[in-house]
Protein backbone atom coordinates (compact mmCIF):
# COMPACT_ATOMS: atom_id res chain seq x y z
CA UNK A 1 0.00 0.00 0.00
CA UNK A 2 1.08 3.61 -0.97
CA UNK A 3 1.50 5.75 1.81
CA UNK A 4 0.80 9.50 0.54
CA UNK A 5 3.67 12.30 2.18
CA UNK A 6 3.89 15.64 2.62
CA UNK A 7 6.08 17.07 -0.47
CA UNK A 8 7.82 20.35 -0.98
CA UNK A 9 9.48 20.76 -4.24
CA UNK A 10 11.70 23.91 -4.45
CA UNK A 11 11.89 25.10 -7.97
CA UNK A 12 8.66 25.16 -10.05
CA UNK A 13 10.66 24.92 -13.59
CA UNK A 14 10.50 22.62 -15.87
CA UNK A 15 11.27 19.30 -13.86
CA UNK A 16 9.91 20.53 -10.47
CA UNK A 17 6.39 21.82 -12.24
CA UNK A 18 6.07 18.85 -13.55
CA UNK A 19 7.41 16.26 -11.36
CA UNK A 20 5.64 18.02 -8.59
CA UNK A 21 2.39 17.97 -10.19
CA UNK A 22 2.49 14.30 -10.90
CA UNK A 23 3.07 13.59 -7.71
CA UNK A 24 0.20 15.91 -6.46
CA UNK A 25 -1.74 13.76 -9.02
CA UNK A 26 -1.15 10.36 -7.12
CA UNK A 27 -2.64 12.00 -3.95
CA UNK A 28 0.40 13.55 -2.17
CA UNK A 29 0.10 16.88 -1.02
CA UNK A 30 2.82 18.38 -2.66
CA UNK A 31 3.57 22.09 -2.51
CA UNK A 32 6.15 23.80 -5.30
CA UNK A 33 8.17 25.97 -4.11
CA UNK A 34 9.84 29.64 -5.88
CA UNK A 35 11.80 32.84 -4.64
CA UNK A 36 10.16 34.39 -7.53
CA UNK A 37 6.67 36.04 -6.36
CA UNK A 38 5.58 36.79 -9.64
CA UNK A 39 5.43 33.34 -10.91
CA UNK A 40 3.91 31.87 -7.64
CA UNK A 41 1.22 34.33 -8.08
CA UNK A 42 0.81 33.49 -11.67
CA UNK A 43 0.70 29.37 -11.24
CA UNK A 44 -1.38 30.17 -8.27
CA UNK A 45 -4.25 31.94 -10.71
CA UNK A 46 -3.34 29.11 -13.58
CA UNK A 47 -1.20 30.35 -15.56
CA UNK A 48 1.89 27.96 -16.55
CA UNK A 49 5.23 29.71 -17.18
CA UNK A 50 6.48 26.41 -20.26
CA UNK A 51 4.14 24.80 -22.15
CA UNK A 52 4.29 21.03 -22.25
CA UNK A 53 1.03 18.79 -23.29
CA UNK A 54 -1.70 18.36 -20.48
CA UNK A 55 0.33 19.87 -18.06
CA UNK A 56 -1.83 23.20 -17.70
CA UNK A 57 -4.63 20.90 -17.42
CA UNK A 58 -3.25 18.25 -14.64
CA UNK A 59 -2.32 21.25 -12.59
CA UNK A 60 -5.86 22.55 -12.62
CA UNK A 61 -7.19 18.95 -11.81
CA UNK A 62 -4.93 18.87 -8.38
CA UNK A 63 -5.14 22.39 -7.10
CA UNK A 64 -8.68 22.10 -7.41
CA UNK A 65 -8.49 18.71 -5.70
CA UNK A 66 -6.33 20.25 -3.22
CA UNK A 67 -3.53 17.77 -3.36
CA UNK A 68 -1.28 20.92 -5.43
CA UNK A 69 -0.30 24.25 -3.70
CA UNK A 70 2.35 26.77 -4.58
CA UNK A 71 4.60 29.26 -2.52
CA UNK A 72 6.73 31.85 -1.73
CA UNK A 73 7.71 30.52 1.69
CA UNK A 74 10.03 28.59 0.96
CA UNK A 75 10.95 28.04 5.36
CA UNK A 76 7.25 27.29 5.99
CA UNK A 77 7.27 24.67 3.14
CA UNK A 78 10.46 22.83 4.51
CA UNK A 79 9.02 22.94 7.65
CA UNK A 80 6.05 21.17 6.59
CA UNK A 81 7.46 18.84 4.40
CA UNK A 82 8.83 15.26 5.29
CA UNK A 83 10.18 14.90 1.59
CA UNK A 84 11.61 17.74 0.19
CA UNK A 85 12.85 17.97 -3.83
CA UNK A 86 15.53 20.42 -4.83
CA UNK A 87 14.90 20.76 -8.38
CA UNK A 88 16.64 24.47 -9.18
CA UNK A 89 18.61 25.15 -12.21
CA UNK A 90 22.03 23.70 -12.85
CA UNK A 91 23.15 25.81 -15.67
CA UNK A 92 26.53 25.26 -17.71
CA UNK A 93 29.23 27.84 -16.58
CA UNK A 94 31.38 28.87 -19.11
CA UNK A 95 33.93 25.80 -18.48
CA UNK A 96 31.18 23.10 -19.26
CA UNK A 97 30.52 22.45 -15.51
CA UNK A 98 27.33 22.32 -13.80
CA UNK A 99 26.59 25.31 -11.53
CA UNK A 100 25.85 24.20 -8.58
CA UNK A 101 24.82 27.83 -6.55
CA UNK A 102 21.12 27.39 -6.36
CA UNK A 103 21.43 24.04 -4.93
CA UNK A 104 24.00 24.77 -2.28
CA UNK A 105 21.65 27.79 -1.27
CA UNK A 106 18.66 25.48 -1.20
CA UNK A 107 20.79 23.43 1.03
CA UNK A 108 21.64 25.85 3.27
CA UNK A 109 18.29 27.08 3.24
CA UNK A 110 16.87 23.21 4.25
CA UNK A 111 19.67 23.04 6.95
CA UNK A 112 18.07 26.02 8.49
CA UNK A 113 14.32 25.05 8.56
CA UNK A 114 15.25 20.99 9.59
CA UNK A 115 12.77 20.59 12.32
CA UNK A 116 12.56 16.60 11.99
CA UNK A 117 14.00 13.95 9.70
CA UNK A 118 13.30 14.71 6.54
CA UNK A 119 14.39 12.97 3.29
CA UNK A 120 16.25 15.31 0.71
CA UNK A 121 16.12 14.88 -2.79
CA UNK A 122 17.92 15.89 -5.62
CA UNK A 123 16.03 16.47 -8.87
CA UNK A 124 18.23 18.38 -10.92
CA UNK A 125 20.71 17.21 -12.65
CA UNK A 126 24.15 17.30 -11.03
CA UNK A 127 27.77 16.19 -11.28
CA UNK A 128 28.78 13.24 -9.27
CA UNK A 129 29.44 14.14 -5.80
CA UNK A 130 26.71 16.38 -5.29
CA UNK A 131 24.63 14.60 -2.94
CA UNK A 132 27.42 14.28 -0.72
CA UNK A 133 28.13 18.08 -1.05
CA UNK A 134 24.12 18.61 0.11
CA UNK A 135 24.69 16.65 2.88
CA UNK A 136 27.89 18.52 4.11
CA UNK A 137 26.02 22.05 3.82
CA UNK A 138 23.23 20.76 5.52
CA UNK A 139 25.12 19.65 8.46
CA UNK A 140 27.11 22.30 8.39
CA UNK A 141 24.47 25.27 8.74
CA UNK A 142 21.78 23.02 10.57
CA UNK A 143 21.44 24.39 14.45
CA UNK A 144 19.56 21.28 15.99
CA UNK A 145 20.90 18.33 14.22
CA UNK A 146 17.62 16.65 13.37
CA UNK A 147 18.37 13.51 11.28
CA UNK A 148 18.03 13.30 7.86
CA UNK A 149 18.95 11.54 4.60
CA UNK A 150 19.94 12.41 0.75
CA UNK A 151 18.93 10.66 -2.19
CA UNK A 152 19.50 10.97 -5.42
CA UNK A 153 16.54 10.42 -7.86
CA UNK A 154 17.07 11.98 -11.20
CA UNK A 155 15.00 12.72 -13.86
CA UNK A 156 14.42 11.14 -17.49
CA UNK A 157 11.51 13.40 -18.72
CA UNK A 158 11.16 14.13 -22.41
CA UNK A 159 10.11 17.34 -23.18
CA UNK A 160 6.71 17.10 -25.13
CA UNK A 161 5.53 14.03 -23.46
CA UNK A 162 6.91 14.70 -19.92
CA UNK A 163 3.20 14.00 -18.14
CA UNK A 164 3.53 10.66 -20.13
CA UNK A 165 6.41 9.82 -19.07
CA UNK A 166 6.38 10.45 -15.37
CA UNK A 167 2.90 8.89 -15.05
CA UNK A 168 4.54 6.40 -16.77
CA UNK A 169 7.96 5.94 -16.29
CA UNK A 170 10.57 3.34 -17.92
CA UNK A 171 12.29 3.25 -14.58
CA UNK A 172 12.74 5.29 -11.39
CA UNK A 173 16.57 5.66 -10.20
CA UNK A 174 17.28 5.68 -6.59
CA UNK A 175 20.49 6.42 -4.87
CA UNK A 176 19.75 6.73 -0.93
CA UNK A 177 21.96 7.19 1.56
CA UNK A 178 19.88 5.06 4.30
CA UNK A 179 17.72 2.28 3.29
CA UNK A 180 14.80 4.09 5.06
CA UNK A 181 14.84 6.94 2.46
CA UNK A 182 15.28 4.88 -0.52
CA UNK A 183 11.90 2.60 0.83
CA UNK A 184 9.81 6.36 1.33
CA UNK A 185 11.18 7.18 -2.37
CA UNK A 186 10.55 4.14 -4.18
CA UNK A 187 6.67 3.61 -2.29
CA UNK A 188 6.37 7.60 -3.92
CA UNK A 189 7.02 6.02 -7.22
CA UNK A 190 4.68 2.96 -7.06
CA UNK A 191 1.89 4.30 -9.38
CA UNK A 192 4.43 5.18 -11.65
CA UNK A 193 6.60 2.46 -12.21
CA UNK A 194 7.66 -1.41 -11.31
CA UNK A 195 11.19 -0.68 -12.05
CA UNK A 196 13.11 0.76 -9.73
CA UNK A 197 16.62 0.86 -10.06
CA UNK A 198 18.55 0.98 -6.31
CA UNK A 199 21.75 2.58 -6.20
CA UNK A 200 24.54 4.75 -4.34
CA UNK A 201 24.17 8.52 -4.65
CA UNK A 202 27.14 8.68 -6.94
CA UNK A 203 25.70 5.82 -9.55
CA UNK A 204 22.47 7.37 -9.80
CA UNK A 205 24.08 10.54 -10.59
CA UNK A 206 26.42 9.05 -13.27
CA UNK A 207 23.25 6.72 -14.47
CA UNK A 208 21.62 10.51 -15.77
CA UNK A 209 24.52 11.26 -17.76
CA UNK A 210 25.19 8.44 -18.87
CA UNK A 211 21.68 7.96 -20.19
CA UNK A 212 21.78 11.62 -22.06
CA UNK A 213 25.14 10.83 -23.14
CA UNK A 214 24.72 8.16 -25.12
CA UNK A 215 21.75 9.09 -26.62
CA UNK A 216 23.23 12.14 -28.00
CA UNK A 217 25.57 9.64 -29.11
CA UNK A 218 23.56 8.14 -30.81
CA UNK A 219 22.17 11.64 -32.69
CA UNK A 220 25.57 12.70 -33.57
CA UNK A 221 26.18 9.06 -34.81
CA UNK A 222 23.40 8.86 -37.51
CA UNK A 223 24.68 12.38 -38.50
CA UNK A 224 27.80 11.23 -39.47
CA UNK A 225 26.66 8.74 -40.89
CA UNK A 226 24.23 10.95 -42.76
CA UNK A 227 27.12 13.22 -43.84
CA UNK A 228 28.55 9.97 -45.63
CA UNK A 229 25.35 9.22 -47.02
CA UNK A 230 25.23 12.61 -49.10
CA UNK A 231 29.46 11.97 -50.55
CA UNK A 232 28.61 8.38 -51.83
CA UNK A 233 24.40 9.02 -53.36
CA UNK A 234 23.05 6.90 -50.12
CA UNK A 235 20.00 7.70 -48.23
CA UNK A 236 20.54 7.91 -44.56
CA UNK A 237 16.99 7.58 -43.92
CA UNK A 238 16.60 3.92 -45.13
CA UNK A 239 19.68 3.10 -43.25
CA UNK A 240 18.44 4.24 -40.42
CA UNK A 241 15.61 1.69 -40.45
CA UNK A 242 17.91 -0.81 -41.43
CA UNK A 243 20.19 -0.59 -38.37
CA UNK A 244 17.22 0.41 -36.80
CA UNK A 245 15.62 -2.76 -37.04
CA UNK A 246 18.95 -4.40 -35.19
CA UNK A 247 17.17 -4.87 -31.56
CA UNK A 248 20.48 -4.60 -30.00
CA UNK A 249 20.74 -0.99 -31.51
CA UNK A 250 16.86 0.22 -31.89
CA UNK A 251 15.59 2.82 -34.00
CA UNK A 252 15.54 5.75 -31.66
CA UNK A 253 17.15 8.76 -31.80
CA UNK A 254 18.54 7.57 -35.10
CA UNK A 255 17.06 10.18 -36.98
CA UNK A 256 19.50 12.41 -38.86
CA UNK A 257 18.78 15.87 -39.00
CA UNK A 258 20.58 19.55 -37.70
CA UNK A 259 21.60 18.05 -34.39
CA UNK A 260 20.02 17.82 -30.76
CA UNK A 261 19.38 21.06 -28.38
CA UNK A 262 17.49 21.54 -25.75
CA UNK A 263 18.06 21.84 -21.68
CA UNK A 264 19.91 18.66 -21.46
CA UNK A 265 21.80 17.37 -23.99
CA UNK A 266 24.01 19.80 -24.66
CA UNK A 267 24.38 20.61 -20.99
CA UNK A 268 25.24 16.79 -19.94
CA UNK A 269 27.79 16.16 -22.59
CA UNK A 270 29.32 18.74 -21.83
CA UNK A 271 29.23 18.35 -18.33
CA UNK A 272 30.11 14.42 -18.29
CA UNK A 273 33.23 15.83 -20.55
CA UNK A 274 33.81 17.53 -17.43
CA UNK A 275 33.53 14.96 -14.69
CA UNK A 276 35.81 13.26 -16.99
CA UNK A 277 38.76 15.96 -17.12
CA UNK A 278 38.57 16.11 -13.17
CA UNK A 279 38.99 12.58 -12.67
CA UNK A 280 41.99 12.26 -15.36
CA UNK A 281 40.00 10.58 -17.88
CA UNK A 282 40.34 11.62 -21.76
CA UNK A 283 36.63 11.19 -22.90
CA UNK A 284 37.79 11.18 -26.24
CA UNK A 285 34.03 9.71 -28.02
CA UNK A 286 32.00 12.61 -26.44
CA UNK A 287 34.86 14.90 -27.43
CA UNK A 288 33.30 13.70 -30.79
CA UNK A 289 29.52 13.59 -30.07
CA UNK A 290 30.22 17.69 -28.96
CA UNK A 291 32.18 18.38 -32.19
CA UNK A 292 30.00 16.70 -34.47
CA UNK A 293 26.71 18.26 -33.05
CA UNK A 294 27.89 22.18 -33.80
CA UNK A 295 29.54 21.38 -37.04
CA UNK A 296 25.96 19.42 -37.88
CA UNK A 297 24.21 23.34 -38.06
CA UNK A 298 27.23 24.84 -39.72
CA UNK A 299 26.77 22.12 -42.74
CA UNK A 300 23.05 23.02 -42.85
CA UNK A 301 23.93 26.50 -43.36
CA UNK A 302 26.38 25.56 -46.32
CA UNK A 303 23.85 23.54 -47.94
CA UNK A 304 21.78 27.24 -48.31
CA UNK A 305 24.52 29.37 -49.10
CA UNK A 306 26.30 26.62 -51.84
CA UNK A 307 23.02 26.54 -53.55
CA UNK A 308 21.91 30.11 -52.73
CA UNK A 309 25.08 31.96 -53.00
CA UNK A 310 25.20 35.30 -51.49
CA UNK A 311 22.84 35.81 -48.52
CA UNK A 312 22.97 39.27 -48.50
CA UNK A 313 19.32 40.93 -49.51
CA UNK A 314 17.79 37.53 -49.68
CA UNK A 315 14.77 36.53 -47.92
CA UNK A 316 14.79 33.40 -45.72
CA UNK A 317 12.20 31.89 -44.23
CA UNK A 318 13.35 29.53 -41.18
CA UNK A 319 10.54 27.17 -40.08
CA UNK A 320 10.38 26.25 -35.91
CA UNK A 321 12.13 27.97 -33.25
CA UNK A 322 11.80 25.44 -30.52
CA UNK A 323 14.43 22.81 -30.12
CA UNK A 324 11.64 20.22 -30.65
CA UNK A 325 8.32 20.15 -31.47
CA UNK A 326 5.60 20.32 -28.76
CA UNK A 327 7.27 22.85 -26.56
CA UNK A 328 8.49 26.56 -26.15
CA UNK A 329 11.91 25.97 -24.92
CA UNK A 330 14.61 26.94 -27.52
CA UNK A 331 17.37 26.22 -25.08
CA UNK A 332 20.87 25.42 -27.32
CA UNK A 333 17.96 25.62 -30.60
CA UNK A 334 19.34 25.32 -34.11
CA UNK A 335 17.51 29.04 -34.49
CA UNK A 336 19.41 30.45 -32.03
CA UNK A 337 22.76 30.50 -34.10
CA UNK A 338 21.47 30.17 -37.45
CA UNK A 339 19.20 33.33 -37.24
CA UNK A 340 22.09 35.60 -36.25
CA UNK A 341 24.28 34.30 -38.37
CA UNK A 342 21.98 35.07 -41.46
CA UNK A 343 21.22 38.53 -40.49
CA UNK A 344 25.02 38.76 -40.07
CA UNK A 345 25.13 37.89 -43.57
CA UNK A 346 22.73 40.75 -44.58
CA UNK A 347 19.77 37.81 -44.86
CA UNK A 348 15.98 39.07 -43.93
CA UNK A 349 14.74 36.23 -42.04
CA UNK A 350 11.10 35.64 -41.41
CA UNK A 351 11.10 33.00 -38.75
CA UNK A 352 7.58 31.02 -37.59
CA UNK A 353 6.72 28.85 -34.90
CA UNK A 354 3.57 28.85 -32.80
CA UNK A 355 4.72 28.95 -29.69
CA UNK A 356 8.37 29.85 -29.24
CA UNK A 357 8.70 33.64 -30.59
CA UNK A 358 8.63 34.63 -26.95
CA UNK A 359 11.18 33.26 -25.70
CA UNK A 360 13.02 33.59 -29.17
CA UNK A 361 12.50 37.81 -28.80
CA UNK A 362 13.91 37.59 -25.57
CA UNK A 363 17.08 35.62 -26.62
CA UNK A 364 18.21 37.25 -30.63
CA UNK A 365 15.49 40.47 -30.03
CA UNK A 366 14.51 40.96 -33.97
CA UNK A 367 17.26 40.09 -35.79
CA UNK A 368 14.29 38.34 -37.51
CA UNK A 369 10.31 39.32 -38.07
CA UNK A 370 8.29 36.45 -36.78
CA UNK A 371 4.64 35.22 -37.31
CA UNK A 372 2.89 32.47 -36.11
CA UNK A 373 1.75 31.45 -39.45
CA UNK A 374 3.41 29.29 -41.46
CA UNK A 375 2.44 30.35 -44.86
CA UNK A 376 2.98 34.19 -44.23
CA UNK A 377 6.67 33.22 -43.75
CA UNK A 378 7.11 31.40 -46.60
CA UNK A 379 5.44 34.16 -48.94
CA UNK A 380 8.32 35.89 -50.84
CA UNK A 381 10.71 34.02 -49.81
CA UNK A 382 14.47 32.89 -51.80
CA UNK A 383 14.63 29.79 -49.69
CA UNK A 384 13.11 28.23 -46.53
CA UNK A 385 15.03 26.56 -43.69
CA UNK A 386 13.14 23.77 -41.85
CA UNK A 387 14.37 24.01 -37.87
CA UNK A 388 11.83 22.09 -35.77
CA UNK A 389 9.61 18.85 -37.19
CA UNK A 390 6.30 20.64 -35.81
CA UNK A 391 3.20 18.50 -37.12
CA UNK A 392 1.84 21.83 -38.79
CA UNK A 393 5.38 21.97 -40.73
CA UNK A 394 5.12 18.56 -42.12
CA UNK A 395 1.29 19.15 -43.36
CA UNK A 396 2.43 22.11 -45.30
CA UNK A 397 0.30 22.06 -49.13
CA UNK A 398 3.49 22.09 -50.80
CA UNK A 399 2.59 22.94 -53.65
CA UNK A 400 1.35 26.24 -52.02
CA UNK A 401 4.32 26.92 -50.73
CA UNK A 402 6.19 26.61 -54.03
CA UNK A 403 3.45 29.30 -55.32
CA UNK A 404 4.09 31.49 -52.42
CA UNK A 405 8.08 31.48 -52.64
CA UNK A 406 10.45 34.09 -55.06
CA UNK A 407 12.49 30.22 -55.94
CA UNK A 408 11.50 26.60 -54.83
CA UNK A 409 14.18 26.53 -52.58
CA UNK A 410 13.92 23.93 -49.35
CA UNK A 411 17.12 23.25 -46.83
CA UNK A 412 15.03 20.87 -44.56
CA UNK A 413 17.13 20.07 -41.28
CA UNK A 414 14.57 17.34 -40.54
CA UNK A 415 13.85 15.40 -43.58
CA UNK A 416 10.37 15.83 -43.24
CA UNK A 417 9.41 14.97 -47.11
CA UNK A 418 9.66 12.86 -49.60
CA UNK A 419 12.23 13.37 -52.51
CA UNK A 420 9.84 11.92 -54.78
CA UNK A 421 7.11 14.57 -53.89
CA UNK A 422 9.77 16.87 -53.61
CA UNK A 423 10.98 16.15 -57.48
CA UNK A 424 7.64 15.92 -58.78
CA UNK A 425 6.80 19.50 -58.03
CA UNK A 426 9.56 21.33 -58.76
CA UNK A 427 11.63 22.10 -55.73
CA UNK A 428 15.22 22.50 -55.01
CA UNK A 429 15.65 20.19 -51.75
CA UNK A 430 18.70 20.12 -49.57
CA UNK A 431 17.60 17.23 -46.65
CA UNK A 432 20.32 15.86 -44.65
CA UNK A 433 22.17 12.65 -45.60
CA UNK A 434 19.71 12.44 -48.77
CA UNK A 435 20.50 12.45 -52.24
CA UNK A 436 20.05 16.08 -53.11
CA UNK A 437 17.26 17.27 -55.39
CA UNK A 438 18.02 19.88 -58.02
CA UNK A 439 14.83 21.35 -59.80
CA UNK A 440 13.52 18.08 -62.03
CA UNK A 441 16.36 15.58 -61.37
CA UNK A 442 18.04 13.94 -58.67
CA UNK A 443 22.01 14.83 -57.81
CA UNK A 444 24.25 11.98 -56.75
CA UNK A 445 25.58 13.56 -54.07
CA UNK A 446 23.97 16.25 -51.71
CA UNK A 447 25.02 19.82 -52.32
């Protein structure tokens, strides 16, 4: 039987909203946690600061149920809690290492509101060796001594389908420090999984980047191979679902395509690189995986200007802003350097997506003019770049869009048609590790 607890998650971003809310959802009473007033107040009247599928709607469900609450107090929360969840940002510092300030404050500010045991876990991703360093701060600035344990219970959330996942997770990691905490954890996890995976504080930790690792591997892999694929006339496409097929390899993330983004891949490779320098260890493969990844946009890029020659004066449409479809966070996006570097080039870029021009404004200002529709992009345009596979991009009438556009000009950075379609009307279509298509016939190798 499930016993329900008393949960304070500190941090209502992307994994504490969401993780916390999940948890509300299996009848804990869970209270997120922010310094920041202003979005307290706003998830307090509804409104949700990310968008992610069903989430808005799952947090309305529990507050009204009164299982969810959300606060300022950050003291009064620890105080009530007997689980609390640090799950505050860990950005990349310019080295490649995690930062690790807002946890160490959240320590210190647990130490100083223990009034009882209390089980303390880490949600954010972190470098090995950082649930030990939580436990020495709390120790060290705790007044009474109250007992307590760390665990270590990391996140594998895809963005886009996180409320899947975490309602129904692959696996649930678990590195306690006392068997006690790692029995409270694992009976929090019962309606969500069967597999629970029992470990030290330092394996869990490792597990997480090791798990993001090698799946950006695995991206960076297929992209190589893809950039073979265009010098020889293969398609990388059907040899994707021909290694694919291999169940010792599987067929995700073996799609070829600009490269990954995001809050967490480029963040844990670079970070892993990292943990690797400061134990002595050359990490030589995701030396490799890094490289790979920022030369992947760069080729894109040459694909347009080979075929387009001189940017400057030109109109370019770029298509999706996001890193992925199905969500607003263009954290390490293609966009993000591609954009600048066409206005550089004296390119006017019309960029669309329908959710991320936000959070795009705030990051390249208007370097580009955006618009939420597709179509009104496109219109006038020398050549389109395809950034993000949203569902709205791959329904395009294409044969519209060749109306609407100054020259037929595609650079798709996520293969999202057929070169057969893309032949039969007309276009000039630049895909990655496809043969190229030039007007009415097929090239041997890609541009």
């Amino acid at each position: 039987m499930v016993i329900l607890k008393k949960i304070t998650v500190i941090g209502t971003g992307y994994v504490g909203l969401v993780s916390g809310t999940c948890f509300a959802d299996a009848g804990n009473d869970v209270t997120c946690c922010d310094i920041d007033q202003v979005k307290i107040n706003n998830l307090s009247q509804g409104i949700i600061p990310i968008y992610e599928p069903g989430l808005k709607e799952l947090v309305h469900k529990n507050v009204r149920s009164g299982t969810l609450h959300f606060s300022a107090n950050v003291p009064q929360a620890i105080l009530d809690a007997e689980v609390v969840y640090i799950a505050v940002g860990t950005p990349m510092n310019s080295t490649g290492e995690a930062d690790l300030t807002y946890v160490k404050q959240v320590a210190k500010t647990i130490a100083e509101n223990l009034n009882g045991y209390k089980v303390i876990v880490t949600k954010s991703t972190v470098p090995v060796g950082t649930g030990r360093l939580v436990e020495k701060v709390i120790r060290k600035y705790s007044k009474d001594q109250h007992p307590f344990d760390v665990v270590s219970n990391p996140e594998f959330l895809r963005e886009g389908s996180a409320i899947k996942d975490t309602l129904n997770m692959e696996r649930a990691v678990i590195g306690a420090t006392s068997e006690k905490a790692f029995q409270i954890i694992a009976e929090l996890h019962q309606p969500f999984t069967s597999n629970i995976v029992k470990a030290s504080l330092e394996t869990a930790e490792i597990i997480k980047y090791a798990a993001n690792a090698f799946l950006a591997t695995k991206i960076s892999f297929i992209n190589d191979i893809a950039n073979i694929c265009e010098r020889v006339g293969a398609d990388v496409t059907k040899v994707s679902a021909g290694v694919g097929l291999d169940s010792r390899i599987g067929n995700k993330f073996l799609q070829a395509g600009v490269g990954f983004g995001g809050s967490c891949f480029p963040k844990d490779t670079a970070a892993l690189l990292h943990i690797a320098e400061d134990c002595g260890y050359d990490f030589k493969l995701i030396k490799a995986v890094i490289e790979t990844n920022e030369k992947q946009r760069v080729h894109l890029v040459e694909k347009l200007v080979n075929s387009l020659g001189e940017l400057k004066g030109k109109t370019i449409s770029v298509l999706g802003l996001a890193f992925k479809p199905n969500t607003n966070d263009i954290r390490s996006s293609p966009a993000l350097d591609i954009i600048p570097y066409l206005a550089e080039q004296g390119a006017i870029v019309k960029a669309y997506d329908p959710i991320a021009i936000v959070e795009t404004k705030k990051q390249i200002g208007y370097q580009c003019s955006y618009t939420e529709n597709a179509y009104e992009a496109i219109k006038g345009s020398d050549a389109c770049m395809i950034l993000t596979d949203w569902q709205d991009v791959k329904n395009l009438d294409l044969a519209k869009v060749k109306q609407l556009m100054n020259q037929p000009l595609i650079v798709d950075g996520r293969n999202l048609f057929k070169l057969e379609r893309m032949q039969e009307l007309g276009f000039t279509y630049l895909s990655v590790g496809r043969p190229a298509i030039q007007k009415d016939a097929v090239i041997s190798k890609a541009i």
